[in-house]
Structure formats: structure tokens, C-alpha cells
PDB file of N, CA and C in Angstrom:
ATOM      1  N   UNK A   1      87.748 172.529 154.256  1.00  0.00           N
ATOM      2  CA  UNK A   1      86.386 172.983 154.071  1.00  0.00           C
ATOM      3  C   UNK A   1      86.088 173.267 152.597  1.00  0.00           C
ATOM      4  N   UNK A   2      86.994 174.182 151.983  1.00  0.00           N
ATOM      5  CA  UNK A   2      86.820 174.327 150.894  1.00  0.00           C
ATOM      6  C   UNK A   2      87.626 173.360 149.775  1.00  0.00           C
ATOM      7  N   UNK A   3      87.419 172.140 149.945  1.00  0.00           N
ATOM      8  CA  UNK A   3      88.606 171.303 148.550  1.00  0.00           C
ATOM      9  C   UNK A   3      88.585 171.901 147.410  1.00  0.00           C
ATOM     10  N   UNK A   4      90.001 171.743 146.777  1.00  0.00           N
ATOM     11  CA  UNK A   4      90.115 172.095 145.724  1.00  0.00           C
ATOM     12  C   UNK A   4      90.456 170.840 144.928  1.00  0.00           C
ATOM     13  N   UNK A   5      89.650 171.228 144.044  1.00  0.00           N
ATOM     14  CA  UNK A   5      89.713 169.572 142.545  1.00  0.00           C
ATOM     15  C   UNK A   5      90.870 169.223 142.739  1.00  0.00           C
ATOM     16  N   UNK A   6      91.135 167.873 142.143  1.00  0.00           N
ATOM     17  CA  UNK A   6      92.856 167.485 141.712  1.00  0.00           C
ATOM     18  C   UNK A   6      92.904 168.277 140.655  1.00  0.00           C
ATOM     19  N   UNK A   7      94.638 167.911 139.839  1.00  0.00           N
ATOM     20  CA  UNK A   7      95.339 168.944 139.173  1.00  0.00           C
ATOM     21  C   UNK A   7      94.955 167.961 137.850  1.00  0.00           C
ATOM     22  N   UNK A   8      94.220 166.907 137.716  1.00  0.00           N
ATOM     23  CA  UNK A   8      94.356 166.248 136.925  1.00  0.00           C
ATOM     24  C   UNK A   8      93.159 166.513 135.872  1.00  0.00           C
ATOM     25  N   UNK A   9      91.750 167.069 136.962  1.00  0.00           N
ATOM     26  CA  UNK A   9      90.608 167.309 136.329  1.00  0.00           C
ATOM     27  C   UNK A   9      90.938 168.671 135.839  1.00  0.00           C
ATOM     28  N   UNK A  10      91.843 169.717 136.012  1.00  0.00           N
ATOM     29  CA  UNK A  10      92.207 171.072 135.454  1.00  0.00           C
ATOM     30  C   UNK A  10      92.222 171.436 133.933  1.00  0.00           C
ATOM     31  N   UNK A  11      91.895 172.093 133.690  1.00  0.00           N
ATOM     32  CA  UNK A  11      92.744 173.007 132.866  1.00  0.00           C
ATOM     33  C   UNK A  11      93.832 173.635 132.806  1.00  0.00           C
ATOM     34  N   UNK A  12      94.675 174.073 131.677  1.00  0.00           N
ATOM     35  CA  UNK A  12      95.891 174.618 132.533  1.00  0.00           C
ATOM     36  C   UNK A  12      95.616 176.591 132.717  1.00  0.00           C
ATOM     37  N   UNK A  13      94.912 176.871 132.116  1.00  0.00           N
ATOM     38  CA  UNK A  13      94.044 178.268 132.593  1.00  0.00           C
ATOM     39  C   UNK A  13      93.706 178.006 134.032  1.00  0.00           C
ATOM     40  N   UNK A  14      93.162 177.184 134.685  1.00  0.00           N
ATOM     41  CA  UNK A  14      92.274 176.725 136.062  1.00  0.00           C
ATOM     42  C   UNK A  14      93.773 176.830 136.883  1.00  0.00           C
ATOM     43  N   UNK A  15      94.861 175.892 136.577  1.00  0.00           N
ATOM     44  CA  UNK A  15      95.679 175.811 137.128  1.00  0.00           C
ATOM     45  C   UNK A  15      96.758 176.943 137.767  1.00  0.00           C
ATOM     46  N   UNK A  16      96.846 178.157 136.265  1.00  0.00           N
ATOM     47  CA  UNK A  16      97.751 178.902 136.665  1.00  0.00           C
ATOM     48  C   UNK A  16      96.749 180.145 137.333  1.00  0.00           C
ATOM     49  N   UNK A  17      95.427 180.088 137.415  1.00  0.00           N
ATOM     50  CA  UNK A  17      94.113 180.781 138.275  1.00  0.00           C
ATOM     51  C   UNK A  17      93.726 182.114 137.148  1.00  0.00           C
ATOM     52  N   UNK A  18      93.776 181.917 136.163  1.00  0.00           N
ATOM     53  CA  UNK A  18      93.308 182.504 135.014  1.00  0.00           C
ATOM     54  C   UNK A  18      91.923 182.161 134.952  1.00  0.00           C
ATOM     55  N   UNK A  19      91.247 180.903 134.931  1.00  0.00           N
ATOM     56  CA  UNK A  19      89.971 180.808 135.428  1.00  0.00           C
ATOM     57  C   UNK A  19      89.448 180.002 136.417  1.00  0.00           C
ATOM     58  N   UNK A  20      88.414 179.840 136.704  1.00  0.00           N
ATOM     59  CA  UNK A  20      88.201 179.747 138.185  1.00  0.00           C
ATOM     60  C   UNK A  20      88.015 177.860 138.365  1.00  0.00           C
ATOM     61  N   UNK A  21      88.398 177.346 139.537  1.00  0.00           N
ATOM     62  CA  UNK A  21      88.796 175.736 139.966  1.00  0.00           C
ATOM     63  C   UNK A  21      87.617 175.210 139.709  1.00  0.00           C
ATOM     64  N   UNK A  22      86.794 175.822 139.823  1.00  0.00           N
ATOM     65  CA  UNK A  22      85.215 174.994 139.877  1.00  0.00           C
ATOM     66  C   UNK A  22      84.489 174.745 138.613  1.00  0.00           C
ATOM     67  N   UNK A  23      83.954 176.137 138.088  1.00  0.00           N
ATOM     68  CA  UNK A  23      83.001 176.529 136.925  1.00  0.00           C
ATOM     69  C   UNK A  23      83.836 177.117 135.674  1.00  0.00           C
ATOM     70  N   UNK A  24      85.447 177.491 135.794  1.00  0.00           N
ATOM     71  CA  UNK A  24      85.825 177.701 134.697  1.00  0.00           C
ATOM     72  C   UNK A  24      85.838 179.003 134.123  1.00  0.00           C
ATOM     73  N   UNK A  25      84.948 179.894 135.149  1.00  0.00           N
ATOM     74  CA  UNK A  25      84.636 180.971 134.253  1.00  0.00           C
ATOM     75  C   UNK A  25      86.090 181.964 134.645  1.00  0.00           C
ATOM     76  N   UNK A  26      86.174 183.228 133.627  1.00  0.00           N
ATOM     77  CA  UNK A  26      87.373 183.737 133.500  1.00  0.00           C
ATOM     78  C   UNK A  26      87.624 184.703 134.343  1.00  0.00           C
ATOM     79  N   UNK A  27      88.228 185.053 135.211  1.00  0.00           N
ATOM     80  CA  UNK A  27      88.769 185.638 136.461  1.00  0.00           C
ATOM     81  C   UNK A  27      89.699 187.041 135.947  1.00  0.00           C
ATOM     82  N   UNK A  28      89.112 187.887 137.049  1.00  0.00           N
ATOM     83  CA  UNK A  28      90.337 189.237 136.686  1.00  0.00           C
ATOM     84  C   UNK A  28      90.588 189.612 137.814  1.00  0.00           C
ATOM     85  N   UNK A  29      91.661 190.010 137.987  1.00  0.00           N
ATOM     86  CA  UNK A  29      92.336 190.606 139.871  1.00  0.00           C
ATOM     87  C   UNK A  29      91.166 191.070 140.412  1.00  0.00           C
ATOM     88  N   UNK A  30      90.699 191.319 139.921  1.00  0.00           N
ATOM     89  CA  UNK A  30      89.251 192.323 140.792  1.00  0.00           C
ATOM     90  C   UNK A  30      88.159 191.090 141.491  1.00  0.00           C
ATOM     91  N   UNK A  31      87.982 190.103 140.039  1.00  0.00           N
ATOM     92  CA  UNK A  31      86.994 189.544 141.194  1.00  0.00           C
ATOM     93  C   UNK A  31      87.396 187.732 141.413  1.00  0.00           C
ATOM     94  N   UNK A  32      88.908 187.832 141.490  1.00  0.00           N
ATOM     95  CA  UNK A  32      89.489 186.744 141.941  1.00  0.00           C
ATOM     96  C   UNK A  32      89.148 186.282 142.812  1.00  0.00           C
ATOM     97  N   UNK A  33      88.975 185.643 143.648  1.00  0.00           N
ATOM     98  CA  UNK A  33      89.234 185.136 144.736  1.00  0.00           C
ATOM     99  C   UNK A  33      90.637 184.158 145.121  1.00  0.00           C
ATOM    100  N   UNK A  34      91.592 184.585 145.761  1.00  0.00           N
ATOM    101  CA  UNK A  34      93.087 184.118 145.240  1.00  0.00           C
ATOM    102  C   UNK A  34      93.538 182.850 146.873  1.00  0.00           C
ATOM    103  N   UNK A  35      93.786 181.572 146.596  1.00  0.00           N
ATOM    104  CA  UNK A  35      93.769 180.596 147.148  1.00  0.00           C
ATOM    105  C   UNK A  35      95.043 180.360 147.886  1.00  0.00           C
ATOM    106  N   UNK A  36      95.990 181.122 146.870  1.00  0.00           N
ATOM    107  CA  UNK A  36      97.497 181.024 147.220  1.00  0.00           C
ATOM    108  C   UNK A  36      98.366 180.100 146.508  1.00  0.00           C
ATOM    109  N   UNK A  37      99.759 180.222 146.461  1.00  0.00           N
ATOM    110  CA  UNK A  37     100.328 179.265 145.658  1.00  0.00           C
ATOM    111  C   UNK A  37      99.762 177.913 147.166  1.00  0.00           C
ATOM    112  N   UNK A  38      99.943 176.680 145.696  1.00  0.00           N
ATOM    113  CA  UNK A  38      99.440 175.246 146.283  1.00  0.00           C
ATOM    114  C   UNK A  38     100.786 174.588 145.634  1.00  0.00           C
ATOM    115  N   UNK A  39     101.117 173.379 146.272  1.00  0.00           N
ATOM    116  CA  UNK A  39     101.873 172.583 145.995  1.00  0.00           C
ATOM    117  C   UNK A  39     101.557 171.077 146.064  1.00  0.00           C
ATOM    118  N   UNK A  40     100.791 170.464 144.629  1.00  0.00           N
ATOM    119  CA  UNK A  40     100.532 169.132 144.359  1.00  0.00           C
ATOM    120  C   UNK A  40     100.950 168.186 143.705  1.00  0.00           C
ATOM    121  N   UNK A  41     101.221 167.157 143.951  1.00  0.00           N
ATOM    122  CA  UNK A  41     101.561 165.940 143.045  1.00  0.00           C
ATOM    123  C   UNK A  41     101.065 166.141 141.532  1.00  0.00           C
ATOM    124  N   UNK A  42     101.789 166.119 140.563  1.00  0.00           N
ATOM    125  CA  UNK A  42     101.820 166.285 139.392  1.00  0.00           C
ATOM    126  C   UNK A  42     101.008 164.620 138.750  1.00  0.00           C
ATOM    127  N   UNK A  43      99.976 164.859 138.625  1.00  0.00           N
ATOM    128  CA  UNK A  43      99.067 163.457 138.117  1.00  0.00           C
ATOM    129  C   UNK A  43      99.918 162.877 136.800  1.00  0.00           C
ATOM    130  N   UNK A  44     100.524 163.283 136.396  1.00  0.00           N
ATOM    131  CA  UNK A  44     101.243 162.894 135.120  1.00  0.00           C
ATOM    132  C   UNK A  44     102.901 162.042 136.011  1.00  0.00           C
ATOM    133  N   UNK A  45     103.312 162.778 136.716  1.00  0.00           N
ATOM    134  CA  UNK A  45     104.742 162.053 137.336  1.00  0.00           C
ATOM    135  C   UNK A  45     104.815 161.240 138.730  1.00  0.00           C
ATOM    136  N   UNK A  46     105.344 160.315 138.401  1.00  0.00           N
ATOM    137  CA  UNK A  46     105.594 159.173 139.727  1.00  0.00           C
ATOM    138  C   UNK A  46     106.483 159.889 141.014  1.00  0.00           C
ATOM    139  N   UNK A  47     107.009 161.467 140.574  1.00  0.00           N
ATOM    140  CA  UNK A  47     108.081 162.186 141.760  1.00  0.00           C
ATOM    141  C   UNK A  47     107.076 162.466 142.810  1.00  0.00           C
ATOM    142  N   UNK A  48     107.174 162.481 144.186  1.00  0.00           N
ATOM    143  CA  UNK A  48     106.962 162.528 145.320  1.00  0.00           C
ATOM    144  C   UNK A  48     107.045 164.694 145.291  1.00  0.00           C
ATOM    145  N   UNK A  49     107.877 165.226 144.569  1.00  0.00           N
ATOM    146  CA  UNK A  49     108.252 166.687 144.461  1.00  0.00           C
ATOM    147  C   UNK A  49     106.760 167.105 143.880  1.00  0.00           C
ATOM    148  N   UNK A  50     106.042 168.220 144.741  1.00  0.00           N
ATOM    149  CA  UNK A  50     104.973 168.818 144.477  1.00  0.00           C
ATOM    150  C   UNK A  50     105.390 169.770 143.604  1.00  0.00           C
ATOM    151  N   UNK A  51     104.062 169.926 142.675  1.00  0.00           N
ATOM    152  CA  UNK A  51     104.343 171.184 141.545  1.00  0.00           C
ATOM    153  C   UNK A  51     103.540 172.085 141.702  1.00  0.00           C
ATOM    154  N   UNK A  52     103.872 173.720 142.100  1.00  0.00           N
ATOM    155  CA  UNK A  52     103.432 174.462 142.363  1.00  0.00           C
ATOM    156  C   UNK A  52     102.139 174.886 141.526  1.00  0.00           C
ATOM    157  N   UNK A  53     100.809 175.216 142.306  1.00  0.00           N
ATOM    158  CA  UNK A  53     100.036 176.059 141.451  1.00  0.00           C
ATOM    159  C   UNK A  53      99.406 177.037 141.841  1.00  0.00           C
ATOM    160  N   UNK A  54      98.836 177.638 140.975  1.00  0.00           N
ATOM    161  CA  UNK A  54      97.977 179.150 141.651  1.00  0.00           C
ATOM    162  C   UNK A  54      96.496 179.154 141.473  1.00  0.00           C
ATOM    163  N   UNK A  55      95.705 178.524 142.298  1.00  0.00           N
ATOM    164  CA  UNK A  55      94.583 178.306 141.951  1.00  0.00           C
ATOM    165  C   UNK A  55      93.705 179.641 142.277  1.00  0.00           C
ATOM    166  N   UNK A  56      92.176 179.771 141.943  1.00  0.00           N
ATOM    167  CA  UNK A  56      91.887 181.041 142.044  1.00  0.00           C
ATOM    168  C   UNK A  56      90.257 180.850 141.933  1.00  0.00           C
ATOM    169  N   UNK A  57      88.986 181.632 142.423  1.00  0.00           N
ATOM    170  CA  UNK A  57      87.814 181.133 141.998  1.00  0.00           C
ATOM    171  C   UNK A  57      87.177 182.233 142.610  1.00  0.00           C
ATOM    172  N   UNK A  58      86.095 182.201 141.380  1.00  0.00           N
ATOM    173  CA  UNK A  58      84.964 183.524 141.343  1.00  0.00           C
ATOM    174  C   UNK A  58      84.062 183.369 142.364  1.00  0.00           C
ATOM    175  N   UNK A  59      83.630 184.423 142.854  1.00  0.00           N
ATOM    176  CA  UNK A  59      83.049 184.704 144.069  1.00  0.00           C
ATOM    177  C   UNK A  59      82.075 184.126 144.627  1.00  0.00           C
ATOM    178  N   UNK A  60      80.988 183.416 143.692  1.00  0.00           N
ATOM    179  CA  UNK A  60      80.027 183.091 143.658  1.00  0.00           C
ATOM    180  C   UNK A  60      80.134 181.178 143.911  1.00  0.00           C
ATOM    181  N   UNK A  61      80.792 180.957 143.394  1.00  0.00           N
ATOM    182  CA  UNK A  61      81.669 179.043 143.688  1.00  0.00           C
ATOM    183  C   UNK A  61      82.116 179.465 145.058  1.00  0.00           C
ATOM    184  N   UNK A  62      82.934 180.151 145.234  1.00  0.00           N
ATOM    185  CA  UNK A  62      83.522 180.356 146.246  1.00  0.00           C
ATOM    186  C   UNK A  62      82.458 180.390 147.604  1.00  0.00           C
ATOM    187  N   UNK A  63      81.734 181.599 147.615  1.00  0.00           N
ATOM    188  CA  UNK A  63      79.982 181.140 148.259  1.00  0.00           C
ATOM    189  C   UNK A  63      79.643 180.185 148.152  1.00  0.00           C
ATOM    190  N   UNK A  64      78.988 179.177 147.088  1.00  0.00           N
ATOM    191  CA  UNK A  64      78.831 178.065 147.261  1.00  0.00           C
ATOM    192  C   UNK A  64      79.136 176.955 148.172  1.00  0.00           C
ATOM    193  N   UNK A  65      81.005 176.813 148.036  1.00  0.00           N
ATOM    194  CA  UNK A  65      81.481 175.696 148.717  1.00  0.00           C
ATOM    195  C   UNK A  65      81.461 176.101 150.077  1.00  0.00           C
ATOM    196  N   UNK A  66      81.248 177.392 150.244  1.00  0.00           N
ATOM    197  CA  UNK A  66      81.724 177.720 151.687  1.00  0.00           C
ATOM    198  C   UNK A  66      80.313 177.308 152.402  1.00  0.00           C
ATOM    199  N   UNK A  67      78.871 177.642 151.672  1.00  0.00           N
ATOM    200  CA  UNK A  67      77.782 176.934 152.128  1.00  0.00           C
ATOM    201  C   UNK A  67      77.810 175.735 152.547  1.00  0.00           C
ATOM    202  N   UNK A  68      78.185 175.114 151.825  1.00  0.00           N
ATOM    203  CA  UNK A  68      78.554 173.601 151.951  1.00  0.00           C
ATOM    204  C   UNK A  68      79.656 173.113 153.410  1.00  0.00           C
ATOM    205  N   UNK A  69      80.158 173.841 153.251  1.00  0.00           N
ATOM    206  CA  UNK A  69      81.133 173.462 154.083  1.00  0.00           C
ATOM    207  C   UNK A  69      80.699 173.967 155.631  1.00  0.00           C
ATOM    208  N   UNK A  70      79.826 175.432 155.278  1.00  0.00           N
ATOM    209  CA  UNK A  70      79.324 175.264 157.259  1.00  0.00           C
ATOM    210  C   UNK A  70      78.311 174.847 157.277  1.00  0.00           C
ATOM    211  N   UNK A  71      76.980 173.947 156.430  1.00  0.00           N
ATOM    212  CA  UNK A  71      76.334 173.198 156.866  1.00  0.00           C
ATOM    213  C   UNK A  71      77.000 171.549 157.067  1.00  0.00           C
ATOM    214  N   UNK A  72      78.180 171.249 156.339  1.00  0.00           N
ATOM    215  CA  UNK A  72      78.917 170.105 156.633  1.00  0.00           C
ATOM    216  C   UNK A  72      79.770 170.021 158.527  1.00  0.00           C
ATOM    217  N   UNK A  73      79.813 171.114 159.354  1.00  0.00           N
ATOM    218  CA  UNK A  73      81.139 171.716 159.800  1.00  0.00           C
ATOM    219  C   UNK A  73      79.776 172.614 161.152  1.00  0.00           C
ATOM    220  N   UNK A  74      78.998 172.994 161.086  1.00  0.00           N
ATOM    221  CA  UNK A  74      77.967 173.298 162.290  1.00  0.00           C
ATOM    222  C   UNK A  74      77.685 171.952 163.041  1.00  0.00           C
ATOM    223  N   UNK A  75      76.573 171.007 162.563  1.00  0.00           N
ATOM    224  CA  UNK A  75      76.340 169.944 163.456  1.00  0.00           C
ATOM    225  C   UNK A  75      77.592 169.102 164.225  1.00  0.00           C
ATOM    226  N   UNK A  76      78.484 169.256 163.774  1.00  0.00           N
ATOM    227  CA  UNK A  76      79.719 168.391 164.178  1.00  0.00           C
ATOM    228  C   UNK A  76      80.826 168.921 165.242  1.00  0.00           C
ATOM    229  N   UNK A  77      80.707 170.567 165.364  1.00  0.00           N
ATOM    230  CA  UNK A  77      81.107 171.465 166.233  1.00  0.00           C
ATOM    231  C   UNK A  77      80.674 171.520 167.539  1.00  0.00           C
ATOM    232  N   UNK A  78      81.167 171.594 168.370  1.00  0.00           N
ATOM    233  CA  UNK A  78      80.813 171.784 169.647  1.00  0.00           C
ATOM    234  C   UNK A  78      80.289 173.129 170.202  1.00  0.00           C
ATOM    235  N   UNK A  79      81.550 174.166 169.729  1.00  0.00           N
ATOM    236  CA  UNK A  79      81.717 175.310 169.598  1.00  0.00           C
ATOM    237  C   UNK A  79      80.516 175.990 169.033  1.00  0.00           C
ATOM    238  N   UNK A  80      80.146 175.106 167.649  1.00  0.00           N
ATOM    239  CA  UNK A  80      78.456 176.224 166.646  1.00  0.00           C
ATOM    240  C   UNK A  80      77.153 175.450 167.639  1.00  0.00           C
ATOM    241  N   UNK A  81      77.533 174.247 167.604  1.00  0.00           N
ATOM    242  CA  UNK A  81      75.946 173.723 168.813  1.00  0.00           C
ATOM    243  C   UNK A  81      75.606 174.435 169.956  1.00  0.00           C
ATOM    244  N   UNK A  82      76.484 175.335 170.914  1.00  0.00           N
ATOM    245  CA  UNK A  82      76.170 176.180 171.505  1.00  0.00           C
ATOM    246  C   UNK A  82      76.481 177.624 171.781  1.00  0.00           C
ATOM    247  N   UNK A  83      77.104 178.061 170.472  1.00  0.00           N
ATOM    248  CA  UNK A  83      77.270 179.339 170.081  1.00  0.00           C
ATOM    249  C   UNK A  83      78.106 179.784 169.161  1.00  0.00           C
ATOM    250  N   UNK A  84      77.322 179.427 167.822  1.00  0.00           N
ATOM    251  CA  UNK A  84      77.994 179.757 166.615  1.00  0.00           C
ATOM    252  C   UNK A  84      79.005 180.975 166.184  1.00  0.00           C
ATOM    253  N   UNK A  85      78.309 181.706 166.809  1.00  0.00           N
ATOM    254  CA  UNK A  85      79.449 183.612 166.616  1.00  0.00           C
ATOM    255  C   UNK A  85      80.835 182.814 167.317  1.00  0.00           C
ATOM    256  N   UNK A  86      80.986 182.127 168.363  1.00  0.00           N
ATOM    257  CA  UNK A  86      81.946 182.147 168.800  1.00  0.00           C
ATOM    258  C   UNK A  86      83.035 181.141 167.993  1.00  0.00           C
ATOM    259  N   UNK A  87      82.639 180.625 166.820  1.00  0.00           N
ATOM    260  CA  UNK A  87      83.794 179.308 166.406  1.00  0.00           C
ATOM    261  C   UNK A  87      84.312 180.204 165.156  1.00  0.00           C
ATOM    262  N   UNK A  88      85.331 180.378 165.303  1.00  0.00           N
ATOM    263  CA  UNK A  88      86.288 181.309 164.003  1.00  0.00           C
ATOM    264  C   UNK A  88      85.847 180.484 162.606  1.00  0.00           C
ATOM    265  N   UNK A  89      85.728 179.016 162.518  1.00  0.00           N
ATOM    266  CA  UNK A  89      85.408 178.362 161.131  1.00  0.00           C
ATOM    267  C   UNK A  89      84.225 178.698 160.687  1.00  0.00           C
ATOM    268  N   UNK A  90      83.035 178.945 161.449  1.00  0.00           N
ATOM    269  CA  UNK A  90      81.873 179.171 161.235  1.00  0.00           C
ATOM    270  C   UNK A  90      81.617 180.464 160.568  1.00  0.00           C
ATOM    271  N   UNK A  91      82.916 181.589 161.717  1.00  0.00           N
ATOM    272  CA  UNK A  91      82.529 182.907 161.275  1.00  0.00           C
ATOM    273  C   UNK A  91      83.446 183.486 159.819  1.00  0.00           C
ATOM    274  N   UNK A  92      84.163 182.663 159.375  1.00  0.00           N
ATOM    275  CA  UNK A  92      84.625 182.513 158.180  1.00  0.00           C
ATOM    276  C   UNK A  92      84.054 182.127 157.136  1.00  0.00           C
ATOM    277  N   UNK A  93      83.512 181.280 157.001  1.00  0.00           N
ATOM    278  CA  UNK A  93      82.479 180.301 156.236  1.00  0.00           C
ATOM    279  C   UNK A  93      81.460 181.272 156.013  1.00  0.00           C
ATOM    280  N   UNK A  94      80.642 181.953 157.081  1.00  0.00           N
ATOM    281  CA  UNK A  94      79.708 182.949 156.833  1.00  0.00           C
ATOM    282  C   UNK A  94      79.940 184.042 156.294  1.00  0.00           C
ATOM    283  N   UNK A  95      80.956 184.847 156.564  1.00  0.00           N
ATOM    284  CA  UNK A  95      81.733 185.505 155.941  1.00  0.00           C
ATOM    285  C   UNK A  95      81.432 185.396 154.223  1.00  0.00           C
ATOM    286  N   UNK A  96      82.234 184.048 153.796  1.00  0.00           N
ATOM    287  CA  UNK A  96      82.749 183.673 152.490  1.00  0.00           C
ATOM    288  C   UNK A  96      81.451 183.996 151.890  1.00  0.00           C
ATOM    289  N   UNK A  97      80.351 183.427 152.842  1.00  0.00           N
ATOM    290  CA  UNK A  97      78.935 182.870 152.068  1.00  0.00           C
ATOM    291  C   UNK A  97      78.888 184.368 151.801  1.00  0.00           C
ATOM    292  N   UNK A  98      78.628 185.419 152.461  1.00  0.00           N
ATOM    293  CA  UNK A  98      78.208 186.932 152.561  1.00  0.00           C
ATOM    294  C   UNK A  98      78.408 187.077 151.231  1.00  0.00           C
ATOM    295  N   UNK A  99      80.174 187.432 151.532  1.00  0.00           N
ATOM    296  CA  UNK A  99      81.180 188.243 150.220  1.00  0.00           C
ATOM    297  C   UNK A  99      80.521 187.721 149.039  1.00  0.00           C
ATOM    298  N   UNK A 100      80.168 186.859 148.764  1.00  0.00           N
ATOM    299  CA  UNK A 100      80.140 185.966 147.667  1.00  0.00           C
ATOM    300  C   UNK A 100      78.676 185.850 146.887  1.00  0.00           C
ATOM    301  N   UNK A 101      77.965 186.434 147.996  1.00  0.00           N
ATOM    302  CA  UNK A 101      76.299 186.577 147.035  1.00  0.00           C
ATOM    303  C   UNK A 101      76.000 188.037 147.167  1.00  0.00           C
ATOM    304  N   UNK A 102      77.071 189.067 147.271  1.00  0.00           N
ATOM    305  CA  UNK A 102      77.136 190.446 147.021  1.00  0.00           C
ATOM    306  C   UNK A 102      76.513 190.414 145.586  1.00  0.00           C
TER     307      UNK A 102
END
């Protein structure tokens, strides 16, 4: 729902979640939003061995994609076509959207 860029369009600030995957802007524990370590193909090496990263993104991107993602992710549900409260992706997504235009 929410993709995260390849490692190739990064920065290496973006990468180690110093600033945020999307817009770049600069992130502090407080208003992180923290993705978790990720493990991707290194765009630079032909090894199959993923290279760990820590991606991370400000609240407001984070809202964004999550918009995106339950108007992508409602019509296609079975579950939101006849009762949205009840599909956990939906009520996540709404969620995200909430937190995120605080």
C-alpha cells in the first residue's frame, strides 16, 4: 500500500531514515514515522544478498500515500464495498490518513 522508492533514487540521509523516503525533509524521533529495518538489493551490486536499510517518513507523506492507497484498495475490496469499519487495511489506512494531518 504504502511503496517505498528504490534504494537507487535515495539519498544516503533517506536511506539510513535521517530524512524522510519521499520529500526529503529532515526527521527527528519525535516526528518520524519509522518503517523498520528493510532489506533491498543494492542497485550498485549484481549479489542476490539484500542490504539492510532504515527507512523513515514525515507524517504528512506518510498521510498522503496512505490516501492513495485506500482510495486505490476500497473499490477493489469486498470487505470496504459492504462495510468499510470492518476491513483492518482500510481501518489502517484511515488511521495513517488521521495521524498524519494532525
Amino acid at each position: 500500500m504504502l511503496d517505498l522508492p528504490g534504494l537507487r533514487k535515495l539519498t544516503d540521509d533517506q536511506v539510513r531514515g535521517a530524512d524522510c523516503v519521499w520529500c526529503k525533509a529532515s526527521l527527528t524521533a519525535d516526528t518520524a514515522v519509522d518503517f523498520g529495518e528493510q532489506t533491498s538489493p543494492a542497485p550498485w551490486s549484481t549479489s542476490t544478498v539484500g542490504m539492510r536499510w532504515f527507512p523513515r517518513a514525515c507524517p504528512a507523506c506518510v498521510a498522503d500515500r496512505a490516501h492513495r492507497g485506500l482510495f486505490d484498495h476500497a473499490p477493489n475490496c469486498e470487505q470496504c464495498v459492504d462495510a468499510a469499519e470492518r476491513c483492518e487495511t482500510s481501518r489502517v489506512l484511515y488511521r495513517l490518513v488521521r495521524e498524519g494531518r494532525r
